[in-house]
Structure formats: structure tokens, C-alpha cells
N, C-alpha and C. Protein backbone atom coordinates (compact mmCIF):
# COMPACT_ATOMS: atom_id res chain seq x y z
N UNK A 1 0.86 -1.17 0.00
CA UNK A 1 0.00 0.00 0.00
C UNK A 1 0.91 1.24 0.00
N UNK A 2 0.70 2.10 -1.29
CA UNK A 2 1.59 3.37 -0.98
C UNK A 2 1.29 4.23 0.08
N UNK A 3 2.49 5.22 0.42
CA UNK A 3 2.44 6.02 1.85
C UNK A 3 1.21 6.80 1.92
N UNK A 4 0.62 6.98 0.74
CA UNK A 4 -0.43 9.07 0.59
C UNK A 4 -1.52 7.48 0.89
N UNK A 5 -2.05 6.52 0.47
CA UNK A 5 -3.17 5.79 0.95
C UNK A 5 -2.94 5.28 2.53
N UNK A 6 -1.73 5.34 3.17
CA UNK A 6 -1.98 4.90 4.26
C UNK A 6 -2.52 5.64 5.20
N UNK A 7 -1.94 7.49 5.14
CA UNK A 7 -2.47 8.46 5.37
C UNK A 7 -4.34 8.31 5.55
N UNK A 8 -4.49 8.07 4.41
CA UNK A 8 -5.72 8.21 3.79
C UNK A 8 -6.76 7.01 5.23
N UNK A 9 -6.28 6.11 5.11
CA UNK A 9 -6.74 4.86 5.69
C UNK A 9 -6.57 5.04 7.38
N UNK A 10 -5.39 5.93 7.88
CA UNK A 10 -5.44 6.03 9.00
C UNK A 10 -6.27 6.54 9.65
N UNK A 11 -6.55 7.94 8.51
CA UNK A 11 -7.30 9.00 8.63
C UNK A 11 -8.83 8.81 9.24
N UNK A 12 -9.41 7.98 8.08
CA UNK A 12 -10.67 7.28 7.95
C UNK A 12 -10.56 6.30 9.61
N UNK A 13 -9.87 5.50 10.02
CA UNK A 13 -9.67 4.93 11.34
C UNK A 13 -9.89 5.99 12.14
N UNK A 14 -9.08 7.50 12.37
CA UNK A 14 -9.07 8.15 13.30
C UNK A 14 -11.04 8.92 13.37
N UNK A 15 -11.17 8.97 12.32
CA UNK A 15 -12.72 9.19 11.90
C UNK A 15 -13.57 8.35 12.33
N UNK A 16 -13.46 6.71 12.47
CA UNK A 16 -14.30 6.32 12.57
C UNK A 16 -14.43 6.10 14.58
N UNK A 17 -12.95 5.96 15.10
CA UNK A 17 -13.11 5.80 16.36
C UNK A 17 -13.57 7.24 17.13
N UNK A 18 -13.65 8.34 16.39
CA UNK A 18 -14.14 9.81 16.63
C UNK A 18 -13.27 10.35 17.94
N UNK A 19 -12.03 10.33 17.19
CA UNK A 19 -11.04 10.36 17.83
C UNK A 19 -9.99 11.35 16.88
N UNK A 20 -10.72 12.48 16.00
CA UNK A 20 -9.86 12.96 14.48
C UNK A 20 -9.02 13.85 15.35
N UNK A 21 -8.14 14.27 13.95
CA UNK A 21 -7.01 15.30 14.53
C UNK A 21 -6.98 16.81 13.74
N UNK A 22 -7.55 16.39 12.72
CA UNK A 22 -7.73 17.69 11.80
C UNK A 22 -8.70 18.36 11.41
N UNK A 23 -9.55 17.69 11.89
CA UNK A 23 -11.31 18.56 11.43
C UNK A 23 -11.91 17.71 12.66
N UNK A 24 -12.60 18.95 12.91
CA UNK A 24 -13.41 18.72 14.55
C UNK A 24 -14.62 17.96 14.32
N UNK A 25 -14.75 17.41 15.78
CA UNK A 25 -15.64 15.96 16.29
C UNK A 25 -17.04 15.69 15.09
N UNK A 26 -17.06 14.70 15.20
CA UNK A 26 -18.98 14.68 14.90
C UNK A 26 -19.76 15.01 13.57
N UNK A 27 -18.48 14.84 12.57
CA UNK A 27 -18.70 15.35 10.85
C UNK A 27 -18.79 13.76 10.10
N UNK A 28 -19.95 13.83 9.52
CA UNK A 28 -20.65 12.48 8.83
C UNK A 28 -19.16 12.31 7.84
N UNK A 29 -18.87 11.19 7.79
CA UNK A 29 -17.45 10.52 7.30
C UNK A 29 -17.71 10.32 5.76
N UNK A 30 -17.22 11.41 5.12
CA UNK A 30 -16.92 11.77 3.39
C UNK A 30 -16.03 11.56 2.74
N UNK A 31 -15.76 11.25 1.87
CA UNK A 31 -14.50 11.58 1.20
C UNK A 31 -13.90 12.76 1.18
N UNK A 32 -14.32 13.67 0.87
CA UNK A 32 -13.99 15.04 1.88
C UNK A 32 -13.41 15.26 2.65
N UNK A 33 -14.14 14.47 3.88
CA UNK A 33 -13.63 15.03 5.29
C UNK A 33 -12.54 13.85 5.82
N UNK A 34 -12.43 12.66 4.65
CA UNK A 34 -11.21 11.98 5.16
C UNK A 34 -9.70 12.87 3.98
N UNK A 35 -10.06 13.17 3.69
CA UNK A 35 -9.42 14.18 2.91
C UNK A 35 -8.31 15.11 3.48
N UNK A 36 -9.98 15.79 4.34
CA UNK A 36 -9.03 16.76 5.36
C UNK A 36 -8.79 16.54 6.15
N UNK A 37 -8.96 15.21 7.06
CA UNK A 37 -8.14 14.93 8.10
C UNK A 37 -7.23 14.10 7.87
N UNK A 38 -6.69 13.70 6.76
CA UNK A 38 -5.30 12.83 6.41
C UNK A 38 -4.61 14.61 5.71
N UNK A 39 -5.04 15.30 5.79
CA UNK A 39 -3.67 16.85 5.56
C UNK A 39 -3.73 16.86 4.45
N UNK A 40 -4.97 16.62 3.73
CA UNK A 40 -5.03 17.33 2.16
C UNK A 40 -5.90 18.29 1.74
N UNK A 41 -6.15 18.03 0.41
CA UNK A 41 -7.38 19.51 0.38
C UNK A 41 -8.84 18.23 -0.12
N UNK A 42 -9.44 19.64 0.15
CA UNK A 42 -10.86 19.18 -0.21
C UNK A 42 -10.99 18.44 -1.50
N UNK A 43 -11.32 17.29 -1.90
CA UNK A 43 -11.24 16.82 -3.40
C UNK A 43 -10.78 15.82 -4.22
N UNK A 44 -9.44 15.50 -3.31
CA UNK A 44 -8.04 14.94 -3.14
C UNK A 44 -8.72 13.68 -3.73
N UNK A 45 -9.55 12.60 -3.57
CA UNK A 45 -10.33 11.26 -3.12
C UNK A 45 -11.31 11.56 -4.47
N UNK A 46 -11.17 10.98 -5.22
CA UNK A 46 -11.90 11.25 -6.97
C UNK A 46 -12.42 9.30 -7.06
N UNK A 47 -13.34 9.07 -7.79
CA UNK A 47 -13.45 7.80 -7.94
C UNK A 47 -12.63 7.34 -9.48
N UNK A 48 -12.22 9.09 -9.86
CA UNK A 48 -12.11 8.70 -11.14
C UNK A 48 -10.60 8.25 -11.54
N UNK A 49 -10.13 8.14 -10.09
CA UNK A 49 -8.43 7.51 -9.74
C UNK A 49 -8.74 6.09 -9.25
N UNK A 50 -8.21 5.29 -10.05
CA UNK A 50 -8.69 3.84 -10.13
C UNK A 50 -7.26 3.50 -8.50
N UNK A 51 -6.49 4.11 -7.83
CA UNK A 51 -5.73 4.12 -6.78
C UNK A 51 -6.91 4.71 -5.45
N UNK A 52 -7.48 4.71 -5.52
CA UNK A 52 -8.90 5.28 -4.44
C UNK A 52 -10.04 4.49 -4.65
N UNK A 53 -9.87 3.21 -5.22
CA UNK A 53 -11.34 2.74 -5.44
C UNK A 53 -11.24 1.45 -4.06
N UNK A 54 -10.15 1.45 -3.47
CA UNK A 54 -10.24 0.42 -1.88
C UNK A 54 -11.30 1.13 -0.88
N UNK A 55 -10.02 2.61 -0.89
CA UNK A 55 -10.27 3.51 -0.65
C UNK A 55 -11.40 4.34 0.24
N UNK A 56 -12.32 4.24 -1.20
CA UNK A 56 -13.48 4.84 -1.65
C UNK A 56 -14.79 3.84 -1.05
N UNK A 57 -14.69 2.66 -1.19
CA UNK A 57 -15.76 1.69 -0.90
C UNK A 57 -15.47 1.57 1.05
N UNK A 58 -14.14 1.47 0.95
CA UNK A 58 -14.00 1.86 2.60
C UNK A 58 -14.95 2.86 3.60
N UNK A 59 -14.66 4.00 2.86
CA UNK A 59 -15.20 5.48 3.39
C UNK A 59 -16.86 4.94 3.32
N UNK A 60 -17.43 4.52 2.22
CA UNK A 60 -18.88 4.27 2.09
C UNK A 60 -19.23 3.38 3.33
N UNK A 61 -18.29 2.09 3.12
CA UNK A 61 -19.12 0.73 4.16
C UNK A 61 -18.94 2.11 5.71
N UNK A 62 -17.49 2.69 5.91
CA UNK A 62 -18.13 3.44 6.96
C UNK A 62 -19.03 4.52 7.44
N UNK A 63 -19.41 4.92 6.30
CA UNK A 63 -20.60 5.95 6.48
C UNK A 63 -22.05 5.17 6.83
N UNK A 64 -22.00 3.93 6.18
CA UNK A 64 -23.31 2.97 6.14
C UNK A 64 -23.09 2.76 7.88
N UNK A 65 -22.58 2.47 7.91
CA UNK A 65 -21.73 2.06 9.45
C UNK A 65 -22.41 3.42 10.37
N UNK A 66 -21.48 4.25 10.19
CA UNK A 66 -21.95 5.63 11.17
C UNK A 66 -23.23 5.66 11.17
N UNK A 67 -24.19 5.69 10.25
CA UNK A 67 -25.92 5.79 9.72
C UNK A 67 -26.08 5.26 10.82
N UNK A 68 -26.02 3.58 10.93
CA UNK A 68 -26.85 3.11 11.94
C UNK A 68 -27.04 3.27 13.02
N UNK A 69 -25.87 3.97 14.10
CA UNK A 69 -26.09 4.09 15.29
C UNK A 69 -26.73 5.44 15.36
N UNK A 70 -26.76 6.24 14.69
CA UNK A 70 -27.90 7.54 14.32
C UNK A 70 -29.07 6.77 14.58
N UNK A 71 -29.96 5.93 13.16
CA UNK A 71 -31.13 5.66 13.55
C UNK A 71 -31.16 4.91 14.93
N UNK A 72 -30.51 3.72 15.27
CA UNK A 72 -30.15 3.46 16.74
C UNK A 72 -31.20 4.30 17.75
N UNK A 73 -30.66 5.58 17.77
CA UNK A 73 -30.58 6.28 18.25
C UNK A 73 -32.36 7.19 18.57
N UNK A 74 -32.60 7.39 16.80
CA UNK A 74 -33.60 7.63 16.66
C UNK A 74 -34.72 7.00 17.05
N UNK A 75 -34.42 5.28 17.08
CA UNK A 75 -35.50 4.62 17.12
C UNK A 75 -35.68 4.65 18.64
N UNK A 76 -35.10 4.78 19.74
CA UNK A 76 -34.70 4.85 20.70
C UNK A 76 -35.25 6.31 21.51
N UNK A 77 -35.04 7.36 20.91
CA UNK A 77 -35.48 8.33 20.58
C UNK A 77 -37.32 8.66 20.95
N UNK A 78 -37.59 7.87 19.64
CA UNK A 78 -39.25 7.85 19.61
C UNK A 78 -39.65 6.95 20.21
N UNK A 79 -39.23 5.92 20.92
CA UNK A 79 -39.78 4.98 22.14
C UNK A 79 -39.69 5.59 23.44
N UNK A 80 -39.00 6.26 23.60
CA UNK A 80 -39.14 7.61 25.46
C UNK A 80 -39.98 8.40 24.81
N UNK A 81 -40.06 8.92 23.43
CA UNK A 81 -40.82 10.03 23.31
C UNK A 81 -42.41 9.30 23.60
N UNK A 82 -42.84 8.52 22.78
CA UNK A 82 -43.90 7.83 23.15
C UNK A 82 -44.26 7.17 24.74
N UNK A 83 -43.69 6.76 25.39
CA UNK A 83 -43.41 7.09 26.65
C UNK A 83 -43.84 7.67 27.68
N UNK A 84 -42.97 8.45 27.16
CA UNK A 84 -43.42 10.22 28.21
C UNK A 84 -44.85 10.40 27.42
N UNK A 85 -45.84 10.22 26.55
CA UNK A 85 -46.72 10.88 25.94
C UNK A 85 -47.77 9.93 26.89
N UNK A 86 -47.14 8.78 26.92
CA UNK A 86 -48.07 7.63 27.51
C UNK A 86 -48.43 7.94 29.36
N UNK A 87 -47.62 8.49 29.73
CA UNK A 87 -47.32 8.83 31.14
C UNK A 87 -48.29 9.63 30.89
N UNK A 88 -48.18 10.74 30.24
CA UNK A 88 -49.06 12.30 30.25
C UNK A 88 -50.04 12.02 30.21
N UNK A 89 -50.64 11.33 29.13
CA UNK A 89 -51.95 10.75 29.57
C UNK A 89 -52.62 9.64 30.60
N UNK A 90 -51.68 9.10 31.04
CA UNK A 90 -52.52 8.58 32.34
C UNK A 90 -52.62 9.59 33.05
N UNK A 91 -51.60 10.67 33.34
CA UNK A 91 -51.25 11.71 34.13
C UNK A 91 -52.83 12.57 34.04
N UNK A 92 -53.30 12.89 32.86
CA UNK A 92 -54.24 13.15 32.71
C UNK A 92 -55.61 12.47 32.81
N UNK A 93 -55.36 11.29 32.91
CA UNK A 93 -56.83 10.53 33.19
C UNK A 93 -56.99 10.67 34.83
N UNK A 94 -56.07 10.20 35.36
CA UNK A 94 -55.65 10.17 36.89
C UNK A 94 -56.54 11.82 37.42
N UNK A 95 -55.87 13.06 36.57
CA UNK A 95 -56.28 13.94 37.10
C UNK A 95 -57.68 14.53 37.07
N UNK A 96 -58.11 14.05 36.00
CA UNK A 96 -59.75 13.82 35.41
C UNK A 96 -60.78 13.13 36.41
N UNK A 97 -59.71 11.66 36.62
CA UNK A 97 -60.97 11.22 38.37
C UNK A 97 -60.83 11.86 39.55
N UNK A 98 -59.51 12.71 39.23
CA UNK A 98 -59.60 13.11 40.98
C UNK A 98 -60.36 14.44 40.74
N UNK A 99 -60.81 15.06 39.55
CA UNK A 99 -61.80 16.50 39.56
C UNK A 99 -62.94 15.95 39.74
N UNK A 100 -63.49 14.50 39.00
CA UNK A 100 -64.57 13.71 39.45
C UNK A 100 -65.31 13.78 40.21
N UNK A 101 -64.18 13.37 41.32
CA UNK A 101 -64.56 12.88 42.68
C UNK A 101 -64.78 14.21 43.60
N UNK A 102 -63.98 15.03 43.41
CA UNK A 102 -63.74 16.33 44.03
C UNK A 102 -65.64 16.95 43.94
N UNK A 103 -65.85 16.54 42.78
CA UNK A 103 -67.50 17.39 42.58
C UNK A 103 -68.56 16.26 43.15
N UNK A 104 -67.80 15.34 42.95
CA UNK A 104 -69.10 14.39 43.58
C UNK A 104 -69.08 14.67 45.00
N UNK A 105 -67.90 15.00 45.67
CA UNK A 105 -68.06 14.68 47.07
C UNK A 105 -68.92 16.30 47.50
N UNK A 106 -68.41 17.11 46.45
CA UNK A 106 -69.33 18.82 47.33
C UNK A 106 -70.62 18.38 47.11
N UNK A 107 -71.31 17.68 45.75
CA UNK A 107 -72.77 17.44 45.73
C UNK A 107 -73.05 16.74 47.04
N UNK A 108 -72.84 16.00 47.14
CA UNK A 108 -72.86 14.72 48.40
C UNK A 108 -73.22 15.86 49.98
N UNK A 109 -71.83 16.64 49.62
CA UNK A 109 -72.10 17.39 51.10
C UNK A 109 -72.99 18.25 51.14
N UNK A 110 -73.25 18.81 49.97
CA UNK A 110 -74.74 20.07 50.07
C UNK A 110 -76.21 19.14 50.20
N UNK A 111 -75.81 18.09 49.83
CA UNK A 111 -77.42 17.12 49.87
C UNK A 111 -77.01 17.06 51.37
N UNK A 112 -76.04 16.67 52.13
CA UNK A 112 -75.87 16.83 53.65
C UNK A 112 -76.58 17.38 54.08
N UNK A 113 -75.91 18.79 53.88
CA UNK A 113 -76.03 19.90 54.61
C UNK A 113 -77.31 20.48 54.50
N UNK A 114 -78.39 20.22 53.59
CA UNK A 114 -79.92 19.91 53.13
C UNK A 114 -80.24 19.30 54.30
N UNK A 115 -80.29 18.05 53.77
CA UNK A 115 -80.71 16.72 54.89
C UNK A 115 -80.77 17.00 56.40
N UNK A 116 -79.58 17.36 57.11
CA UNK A 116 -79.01 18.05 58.25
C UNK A 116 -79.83 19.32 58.76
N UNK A 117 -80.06 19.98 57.54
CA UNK A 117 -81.05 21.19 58.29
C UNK A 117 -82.35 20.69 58.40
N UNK A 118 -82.51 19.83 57.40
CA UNK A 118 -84.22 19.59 57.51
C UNK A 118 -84.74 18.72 58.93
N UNK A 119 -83.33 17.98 59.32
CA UNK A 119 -83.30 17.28 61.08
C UNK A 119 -83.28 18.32 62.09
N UNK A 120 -82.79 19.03 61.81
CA UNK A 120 -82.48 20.06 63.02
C UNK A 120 -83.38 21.07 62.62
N UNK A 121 -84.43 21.57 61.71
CA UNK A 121 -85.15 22.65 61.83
C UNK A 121 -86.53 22.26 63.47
N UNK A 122 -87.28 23.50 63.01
CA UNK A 122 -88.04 23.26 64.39
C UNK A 122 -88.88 22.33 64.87
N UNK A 123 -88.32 21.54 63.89
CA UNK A 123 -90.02 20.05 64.25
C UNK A 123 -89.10 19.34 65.21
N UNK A 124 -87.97 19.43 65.71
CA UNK A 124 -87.35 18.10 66.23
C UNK A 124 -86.60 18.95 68.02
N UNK A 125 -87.16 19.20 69.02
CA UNK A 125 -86.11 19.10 70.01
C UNK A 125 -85.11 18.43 70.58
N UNK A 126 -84.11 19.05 71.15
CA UNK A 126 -83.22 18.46 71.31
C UNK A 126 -83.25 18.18 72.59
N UNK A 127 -82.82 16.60 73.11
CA UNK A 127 -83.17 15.67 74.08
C UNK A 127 -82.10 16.41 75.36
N UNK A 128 -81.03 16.92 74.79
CA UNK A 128 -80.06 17.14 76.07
C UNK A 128 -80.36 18.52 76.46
N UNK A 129 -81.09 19.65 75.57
CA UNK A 129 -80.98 20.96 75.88
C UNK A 129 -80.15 22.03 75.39
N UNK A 130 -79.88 22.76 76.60
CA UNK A 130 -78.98 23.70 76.16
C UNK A 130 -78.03 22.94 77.72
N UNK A 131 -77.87 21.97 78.46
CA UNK A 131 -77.10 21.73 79.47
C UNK A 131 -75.52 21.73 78.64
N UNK A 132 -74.38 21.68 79.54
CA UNK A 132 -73.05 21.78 79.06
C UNK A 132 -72.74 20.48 79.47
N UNK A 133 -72.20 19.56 79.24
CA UNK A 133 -71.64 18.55 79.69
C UNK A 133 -70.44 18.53 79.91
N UNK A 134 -69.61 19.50 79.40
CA UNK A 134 -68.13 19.55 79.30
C UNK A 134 -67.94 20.35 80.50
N UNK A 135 -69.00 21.15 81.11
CA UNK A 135 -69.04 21.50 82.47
C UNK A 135 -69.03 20.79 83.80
N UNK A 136 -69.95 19.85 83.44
CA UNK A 136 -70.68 19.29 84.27
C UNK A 136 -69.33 17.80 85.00
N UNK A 137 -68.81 17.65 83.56
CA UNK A 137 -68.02 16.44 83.71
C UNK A 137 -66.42 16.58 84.69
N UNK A 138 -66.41 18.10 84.64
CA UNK A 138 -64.89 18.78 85.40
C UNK A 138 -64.75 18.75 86.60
């Protein structure tokens, strides 16, 4: 393997462990950008140089490569997102019975508090009086 492809090949290694030295972190792996991080110019990597066609299919299988842990990622992604959506709505059903209940229980207490006066209005005396017992008991 000549020296300018080993460059080339290291380059693409230092790219793929995302570990580069010449063009900063986290740049989708091009011919291009193994280009510029083996210390050449933009361009350098032609298919139409039959000396770049190892090369060239290299850089691809690793871009196919990089892709996947993206979607990985994505798919991974939209399973918390769905998730959290799933939470929210129980979150919301949950909060729906407890407004429920909240109105059932004031109806409940005004039919009470009905009921309660209609015992205690003037048809009914009261058996103990007006005596104090909390007096009486000291």
C-alpha cells in the first residue's frame, strides 16, 4: 500500500473511532472530510483515480456504518418520546378522576347539609338541651 493511501486509511480509522485530529468531532465521514483529516485539500479522493477505489468503498461501508447508530438512536429516541406521551396521559386521566370525585363529594355534602337542616329545623327538640356537659363532667 503506498504512503499518501496509508495516510488516507489512518485517517478514515481516526474518523471512525471519533477520535480525528484535523477537522473537529462529529462530521458524517466523506470523502472530503477523510481528505481533510489525512492533511489534504478538499477533493483529493476522486473515484475517477482507479488508486482510491479500496479507498473509496472503505469510506462508504463506513458511512453505512456511522448511519446506523444515528437511527439506533432515533429509534430509541421515539420509544421515550412515546413514553413520556403515555405517562401524560394517564397523568391526565388520573387527574380527570380526581376532579370527578372532588365534585361528587361537594354534591354529596350540600345534599348533607340539606338533609341536616331539615333534622335540626323546628319540628325536632333536642333531648339534652342547652345543658353543658363539658361543664358538668370537670
Amino acid at each position: 500500500m503506498p504512503d499518501i493511501l496509508k495516510d488516507y486509511f489512518e485517517a478514515l480509522e481516526r474518523l471512525k473511532n471519533g477520535k480525528p485530529i484535523n477537522v473537529p468531532k462529529g462530521g458524517r465521514i466523506t470523502n472530503d472530510l477523510v481528505s481533510l483529516e489525512a492533511g489534504r485539500k478538499k477533493g483529493t479522493i476522486k473515484k475517477s483515480r482507479p488508486i482510491f477505489l479500496n479507498l473509496i468503498d472503505a469510506i462508504d461501508a463506513a458511512a453505512k456504518e456511522e448511519s446506523k447508530p444515528r437511527n439506533e438512536m432515533r429509534e430509541r429516541f421515539d420509544e421515550v418520546k412515546a413514553e413520556a406521551a403515555r405517562y401524560r396521559r394517564l397523568w391526565e386521566e388520573a387527574l380527570a378522576r380526581e376532579v370527578s370525585l372532588i365534585k361528587q363529594l361537594s354534591e354529596e355534602r350540600e345534599v348533607w347539609a340539606k338533609e341536616r337542616a331539615a333534622l335540626i329545623g323546628s319540628k325536632i327538640t333536642p333531648i339534652r338541651g342547652d345543658r353543658k356537659w363539658a361543664d358538668e363532667s370537670t
